[in-house]
C-alpha atoms as a PDB file:
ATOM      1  CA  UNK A   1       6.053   8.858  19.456  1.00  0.00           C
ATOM      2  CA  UNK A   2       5.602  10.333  16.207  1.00  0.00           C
ATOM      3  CA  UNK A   3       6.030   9.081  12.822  1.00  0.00           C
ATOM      4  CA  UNK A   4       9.306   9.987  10.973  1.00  0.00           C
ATOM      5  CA  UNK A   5       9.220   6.977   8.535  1.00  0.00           C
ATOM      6  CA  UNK A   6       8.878   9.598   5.508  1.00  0.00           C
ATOM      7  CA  UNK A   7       9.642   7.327   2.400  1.00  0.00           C
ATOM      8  CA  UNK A   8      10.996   9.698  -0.896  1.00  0.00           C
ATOM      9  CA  UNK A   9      10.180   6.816  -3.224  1.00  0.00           C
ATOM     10  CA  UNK A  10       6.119   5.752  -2.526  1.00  0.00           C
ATOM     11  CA  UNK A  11       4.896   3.091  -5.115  1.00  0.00           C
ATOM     12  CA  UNK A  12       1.144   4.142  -4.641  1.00  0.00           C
ATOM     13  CA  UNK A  13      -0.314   5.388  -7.751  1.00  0.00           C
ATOM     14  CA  UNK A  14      -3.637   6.403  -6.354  1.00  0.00           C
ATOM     15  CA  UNK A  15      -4.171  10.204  -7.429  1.00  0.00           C
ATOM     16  CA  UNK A  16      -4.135  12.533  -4.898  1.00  0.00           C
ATOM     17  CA  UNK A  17      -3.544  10.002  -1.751  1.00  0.00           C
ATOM     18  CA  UNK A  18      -3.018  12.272   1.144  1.00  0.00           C
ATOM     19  CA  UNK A  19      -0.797   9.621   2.530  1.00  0.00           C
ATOM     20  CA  UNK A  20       1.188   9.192   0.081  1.00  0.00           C
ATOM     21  CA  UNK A  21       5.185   9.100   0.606  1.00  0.00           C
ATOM     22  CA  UNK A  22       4.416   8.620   4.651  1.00  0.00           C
ATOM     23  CA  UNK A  23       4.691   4.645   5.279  1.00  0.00           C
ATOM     24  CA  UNK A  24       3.396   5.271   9.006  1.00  0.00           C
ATOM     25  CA  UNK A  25       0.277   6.784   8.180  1.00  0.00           C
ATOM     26  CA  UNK A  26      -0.274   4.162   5.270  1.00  0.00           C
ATOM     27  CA  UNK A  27       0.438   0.957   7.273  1.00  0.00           C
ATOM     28  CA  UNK A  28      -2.316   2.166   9.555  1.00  0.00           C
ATOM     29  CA  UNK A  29      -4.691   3.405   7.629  1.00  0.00           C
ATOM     30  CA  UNK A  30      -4.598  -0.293   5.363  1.00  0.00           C
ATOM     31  CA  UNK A  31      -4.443  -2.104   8.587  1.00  0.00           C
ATOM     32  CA  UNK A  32      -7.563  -0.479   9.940  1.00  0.00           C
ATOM     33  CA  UNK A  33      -9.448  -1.206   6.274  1.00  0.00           C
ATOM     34  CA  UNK A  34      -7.834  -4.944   7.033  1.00  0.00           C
ATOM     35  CA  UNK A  35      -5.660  -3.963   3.852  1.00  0.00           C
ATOM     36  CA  UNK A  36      -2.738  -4.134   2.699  1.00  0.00           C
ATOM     37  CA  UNK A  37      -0.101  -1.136   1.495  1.00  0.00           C
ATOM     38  CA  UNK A  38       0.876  -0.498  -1.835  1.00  0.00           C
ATOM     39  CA  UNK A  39       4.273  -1.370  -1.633  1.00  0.00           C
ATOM     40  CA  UNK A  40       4.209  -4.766  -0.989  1.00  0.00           C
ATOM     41  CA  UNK A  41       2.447  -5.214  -4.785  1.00  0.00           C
ATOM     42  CA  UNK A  42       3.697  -5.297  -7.938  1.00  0.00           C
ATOM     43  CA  UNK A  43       3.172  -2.499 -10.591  1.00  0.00           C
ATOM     44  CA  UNK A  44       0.494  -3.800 -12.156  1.00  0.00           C
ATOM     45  CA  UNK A  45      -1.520  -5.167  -9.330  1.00  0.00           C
ATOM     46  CA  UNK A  46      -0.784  -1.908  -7.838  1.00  0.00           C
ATOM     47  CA  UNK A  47      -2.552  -0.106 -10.224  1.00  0.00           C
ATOM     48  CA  UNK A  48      -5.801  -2.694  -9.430  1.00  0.00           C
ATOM     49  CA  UNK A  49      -6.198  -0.168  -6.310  1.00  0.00           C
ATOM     50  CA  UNK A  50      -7.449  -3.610  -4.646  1.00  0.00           C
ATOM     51  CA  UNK A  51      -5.787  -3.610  -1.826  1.00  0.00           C
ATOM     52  CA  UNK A  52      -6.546  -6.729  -0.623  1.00  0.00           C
ATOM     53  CA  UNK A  53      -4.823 -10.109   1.107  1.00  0.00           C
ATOM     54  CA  UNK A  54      -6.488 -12.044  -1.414  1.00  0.00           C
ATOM     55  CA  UNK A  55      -4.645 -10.083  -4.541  1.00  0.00           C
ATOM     56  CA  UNK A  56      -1.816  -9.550  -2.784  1.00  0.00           C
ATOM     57  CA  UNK A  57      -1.781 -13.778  -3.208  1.00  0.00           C
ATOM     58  CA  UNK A  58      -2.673 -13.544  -6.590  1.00  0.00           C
ATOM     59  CA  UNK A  59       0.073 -11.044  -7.546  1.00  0.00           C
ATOM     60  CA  UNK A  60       2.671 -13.624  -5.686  1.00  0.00           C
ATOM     61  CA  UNK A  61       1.767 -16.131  -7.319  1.00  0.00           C
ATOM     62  CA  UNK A  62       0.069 -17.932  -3.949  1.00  0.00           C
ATOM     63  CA  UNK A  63      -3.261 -18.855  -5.679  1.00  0.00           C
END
């Protein structure tokens, strides 16, 4: 089954991101890198680019 989960409103700021605006495509391609998506970060550890379970902590305030 194909992906239709198009969202209009992406919060990735990553220039160019072929991905961007199609969550489907994202969520795997983080998954596979054992990442996680933009989305789930806030703006400013967004803009880190580091994608990764260990800032996603940090930006919630886990660590």
């Amino acid at each position: 089954m194909p992906c239709e989960n198009i969202k209009v409103q992406c919060s990735c700021t990553f220039p160019g991101c072929p991905r961007k605006g199609n969550c489907c495509e994202c969520v795997a391609y983080h998954r596979k890198k054992k990442q996680v998506t933009a989305c789930f970060f806030s703006p400013e550890a967004e803009s880190s680019y580091d994608r990764s379970v260990t800032n996603l902590a940090r930006d919630h305030r886990l660590l």
